[in-house]
Protein backbone atom coordinates (compact mmCIF):
# COMPACT_ATOMS: atom_id res chain seq x y z
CA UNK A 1 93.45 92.99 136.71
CA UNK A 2 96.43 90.76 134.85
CA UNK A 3 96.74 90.64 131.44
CA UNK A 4 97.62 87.88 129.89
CA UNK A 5 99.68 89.98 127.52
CA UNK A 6 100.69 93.13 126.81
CA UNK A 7 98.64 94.03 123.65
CA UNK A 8 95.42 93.15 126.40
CA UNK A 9 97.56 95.54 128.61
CA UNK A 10 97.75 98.19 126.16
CA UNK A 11 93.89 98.00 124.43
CA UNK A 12 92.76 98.68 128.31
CA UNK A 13 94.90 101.55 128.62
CA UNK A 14 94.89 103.28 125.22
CA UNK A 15 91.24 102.00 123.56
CA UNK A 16 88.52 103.71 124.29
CA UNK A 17 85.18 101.21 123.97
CA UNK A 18 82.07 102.75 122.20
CA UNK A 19 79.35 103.85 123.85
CA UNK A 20 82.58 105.36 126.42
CA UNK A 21 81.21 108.52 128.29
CA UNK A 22 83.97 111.88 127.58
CA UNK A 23 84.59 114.32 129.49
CA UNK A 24 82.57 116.69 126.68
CA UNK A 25 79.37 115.04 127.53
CA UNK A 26 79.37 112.59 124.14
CA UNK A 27 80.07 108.87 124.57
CA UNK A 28 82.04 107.47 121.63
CA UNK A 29 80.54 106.10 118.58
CA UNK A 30 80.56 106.09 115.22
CA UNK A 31 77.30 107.88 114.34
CA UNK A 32 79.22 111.16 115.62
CA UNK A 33 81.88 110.85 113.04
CA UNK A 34 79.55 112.56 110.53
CA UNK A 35 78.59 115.18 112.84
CA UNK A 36 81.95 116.07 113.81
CA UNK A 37 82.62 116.48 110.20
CA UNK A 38 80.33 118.52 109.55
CA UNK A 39 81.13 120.70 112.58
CA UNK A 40 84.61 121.51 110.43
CA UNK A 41 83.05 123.75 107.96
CA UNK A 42 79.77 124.79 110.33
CA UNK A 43 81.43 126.30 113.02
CA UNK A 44 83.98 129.79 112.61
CA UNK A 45 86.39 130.32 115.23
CA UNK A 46 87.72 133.84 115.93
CA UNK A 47 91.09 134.62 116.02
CA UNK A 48 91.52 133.81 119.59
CA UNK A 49 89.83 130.15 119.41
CA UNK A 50 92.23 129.77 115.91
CA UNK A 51 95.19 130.21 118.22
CA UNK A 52 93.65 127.39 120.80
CA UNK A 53 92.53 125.39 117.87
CA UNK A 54 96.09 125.29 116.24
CA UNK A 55 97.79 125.15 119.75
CA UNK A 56 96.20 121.50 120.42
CA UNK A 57 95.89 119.87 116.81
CA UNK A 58 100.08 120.75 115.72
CA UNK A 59 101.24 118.26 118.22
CA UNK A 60 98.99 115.29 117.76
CA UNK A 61 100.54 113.47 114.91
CA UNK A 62 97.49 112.47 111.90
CA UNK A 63 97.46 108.54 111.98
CA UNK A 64 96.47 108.50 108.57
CA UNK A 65 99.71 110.08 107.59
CA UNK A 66 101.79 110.43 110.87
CA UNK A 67 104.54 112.49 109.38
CA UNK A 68 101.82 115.17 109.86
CA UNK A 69 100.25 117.09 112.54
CA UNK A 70 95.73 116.59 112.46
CA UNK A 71 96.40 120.32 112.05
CA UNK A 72 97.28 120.11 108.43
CA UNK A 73 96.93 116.34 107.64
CA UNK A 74 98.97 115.59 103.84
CA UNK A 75 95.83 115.87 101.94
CA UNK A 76 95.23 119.17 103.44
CA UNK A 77 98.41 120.53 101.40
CA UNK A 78 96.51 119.63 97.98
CA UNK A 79 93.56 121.32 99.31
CA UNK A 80 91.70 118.51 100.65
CA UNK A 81 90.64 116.88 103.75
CA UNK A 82 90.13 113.12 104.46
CA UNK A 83 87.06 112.40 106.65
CA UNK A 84 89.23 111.29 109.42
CA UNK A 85 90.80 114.47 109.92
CA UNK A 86 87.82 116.34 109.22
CA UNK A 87 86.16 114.76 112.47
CA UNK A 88 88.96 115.49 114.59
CA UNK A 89 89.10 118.91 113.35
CA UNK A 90 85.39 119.57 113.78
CA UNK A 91 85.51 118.25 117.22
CA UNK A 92 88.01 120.57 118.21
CA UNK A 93 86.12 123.63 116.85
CA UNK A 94 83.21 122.40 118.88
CA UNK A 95 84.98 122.06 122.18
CA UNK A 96 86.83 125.13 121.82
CA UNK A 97 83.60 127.21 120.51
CA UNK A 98 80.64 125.48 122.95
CA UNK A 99 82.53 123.96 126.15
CA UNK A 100 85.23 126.14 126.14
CA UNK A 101 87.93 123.82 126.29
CA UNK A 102 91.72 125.14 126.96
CA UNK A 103 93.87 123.77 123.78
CA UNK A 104 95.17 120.70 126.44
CA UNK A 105 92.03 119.30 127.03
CA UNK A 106 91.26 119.23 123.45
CA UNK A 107 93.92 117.49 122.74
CA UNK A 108 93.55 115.15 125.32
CA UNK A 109 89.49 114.80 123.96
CA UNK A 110 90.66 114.76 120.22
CA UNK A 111 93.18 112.17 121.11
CA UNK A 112 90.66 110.08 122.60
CA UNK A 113 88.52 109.72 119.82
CA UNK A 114 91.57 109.10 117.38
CA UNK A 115 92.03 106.04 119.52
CA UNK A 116 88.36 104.85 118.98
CA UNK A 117 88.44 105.80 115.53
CA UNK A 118 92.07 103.79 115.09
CA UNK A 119 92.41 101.52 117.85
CA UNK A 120 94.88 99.41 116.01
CA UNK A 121 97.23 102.17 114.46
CA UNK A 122 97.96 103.52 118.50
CA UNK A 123 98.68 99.45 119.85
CA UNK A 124 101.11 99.30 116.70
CA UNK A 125 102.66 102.17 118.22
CA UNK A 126 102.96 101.30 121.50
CA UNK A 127 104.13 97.86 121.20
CA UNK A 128 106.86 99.17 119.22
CA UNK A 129 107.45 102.07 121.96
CA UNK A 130 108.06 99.35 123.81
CA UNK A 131 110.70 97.60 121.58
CA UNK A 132 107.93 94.53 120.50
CA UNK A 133 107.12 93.55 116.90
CA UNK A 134 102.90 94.23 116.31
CA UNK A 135 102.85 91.20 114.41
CA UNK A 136 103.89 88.83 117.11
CA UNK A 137 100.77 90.27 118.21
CA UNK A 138 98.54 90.08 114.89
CA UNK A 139 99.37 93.45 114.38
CA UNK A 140 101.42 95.06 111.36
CA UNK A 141 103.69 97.29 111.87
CA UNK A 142 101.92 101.21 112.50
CA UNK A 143 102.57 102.31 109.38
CA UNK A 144 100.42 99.49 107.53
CA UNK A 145 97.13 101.67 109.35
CA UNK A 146 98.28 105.50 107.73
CA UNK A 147 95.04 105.29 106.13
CA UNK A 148 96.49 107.54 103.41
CA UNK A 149 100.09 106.08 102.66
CA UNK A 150 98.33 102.71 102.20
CA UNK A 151 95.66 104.29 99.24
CA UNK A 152 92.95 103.59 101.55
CA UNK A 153 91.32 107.33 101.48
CA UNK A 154 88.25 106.37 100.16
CA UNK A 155 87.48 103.46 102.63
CA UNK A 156 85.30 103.73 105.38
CA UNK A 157 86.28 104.46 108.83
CA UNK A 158 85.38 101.56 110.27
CA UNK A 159 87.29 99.28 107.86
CA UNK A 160 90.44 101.23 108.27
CA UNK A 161 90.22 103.84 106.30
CA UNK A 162 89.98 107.92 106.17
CA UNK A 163 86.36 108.00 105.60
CA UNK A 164 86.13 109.27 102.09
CA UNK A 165 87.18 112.81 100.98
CA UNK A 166 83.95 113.92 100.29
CA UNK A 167 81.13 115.64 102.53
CA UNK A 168 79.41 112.07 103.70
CA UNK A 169 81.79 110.42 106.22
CA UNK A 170 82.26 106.52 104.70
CA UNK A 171 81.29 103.59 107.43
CA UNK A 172 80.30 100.35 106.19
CA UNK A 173 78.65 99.32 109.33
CA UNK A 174 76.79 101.92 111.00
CA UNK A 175 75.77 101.70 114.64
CA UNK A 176 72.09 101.23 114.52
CA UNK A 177 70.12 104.37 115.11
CA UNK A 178 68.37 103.93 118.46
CA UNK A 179 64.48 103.76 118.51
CA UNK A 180 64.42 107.05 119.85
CA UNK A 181 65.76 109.12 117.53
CA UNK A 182 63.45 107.45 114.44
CA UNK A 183 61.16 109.65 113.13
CA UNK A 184 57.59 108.44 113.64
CA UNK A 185 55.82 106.64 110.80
């Protein structure tokens, strides 16, 4: 398929779509933000899952505050977590704890949903990997999208923000729960 340019180029290559199957059996969408939250403080690793756990989330860089690993985002050093790092997080216990993941392929998962959650944050980036200026794009620059660096903690996820710092993940649009999963009147 050609692409008419290369932000096209790079959304089909980097942007996951929701509703996207993953390889841990959970297609991409919104609604699982909270859940993967939640799965931060629900699930307790042991010692040996820590060490996978740490392994994969010190070398993906936080896109709310990229000078930091997901590992420890920079709220996490004034003992707090942003929403968006809580979900990554949470995933990763999951995987590591219930499908057994190897600390590569939860990076690779926990990466994915980063780029669903952030979509414009990762083309910033690689348009300027690439030596191009995001805005000749409509893009800013990736540093306009660190969620936390621009005071935009408390916004929801889906309006470019960290999802609040409480325990209720912010999003301003939820996906519609689907008819099966409404309790019965």
């Amino acid at each position: 398929m050609a692409f008419a340019n290369p932000l096209e180029e790079l959304r089909a290559e980097l942007i996951p779509a929701e509703g996207q199957k993953t390889s841990y059996g959970i297609p991409l969408s919104l609604a699982n933000a909270q859940h993967f939250a939640d799965w931060y403080y629900a699930i307790r690793l042991t010692p040996e899952e820590e060490a996978i756990w740490a392994e994969a989330l010190s070398t993906i860089p936080a896109p709310c505050c990229d000078d930091n690993p997901v590992l420890r985002c920079c709220c996490q050093g004034h003992g707090r977590i942003c929403n968006l790092t809580r979900s990554a997080q949470g995933l990763a216990k999951w995987l590591i704890v219930y499908r057994g993941f190897t600390a590569e392929a939860v990076r690779a998962a926990v990466e994915e949903w980063l780029r669903f959650l952030v979509p414009n944050y990762y083309l910033a980036r690689a348009l300027e990997e690439q030596g191009l200026d995001p805005k000749e794009f409509g893009l800013e620059p990736h540093e306009a999208y660190e969620a936390c660096y621009q005071g935009r903690c408390e916004v929801a996820l889906d309006q470019g923000g960290c999802g609040g710092m409480g325990l209720e993940v912010k999003i301003a649009n939820p996906p519609a729960v689907p008819p099966c999963c409404l309790p019965k009147g």
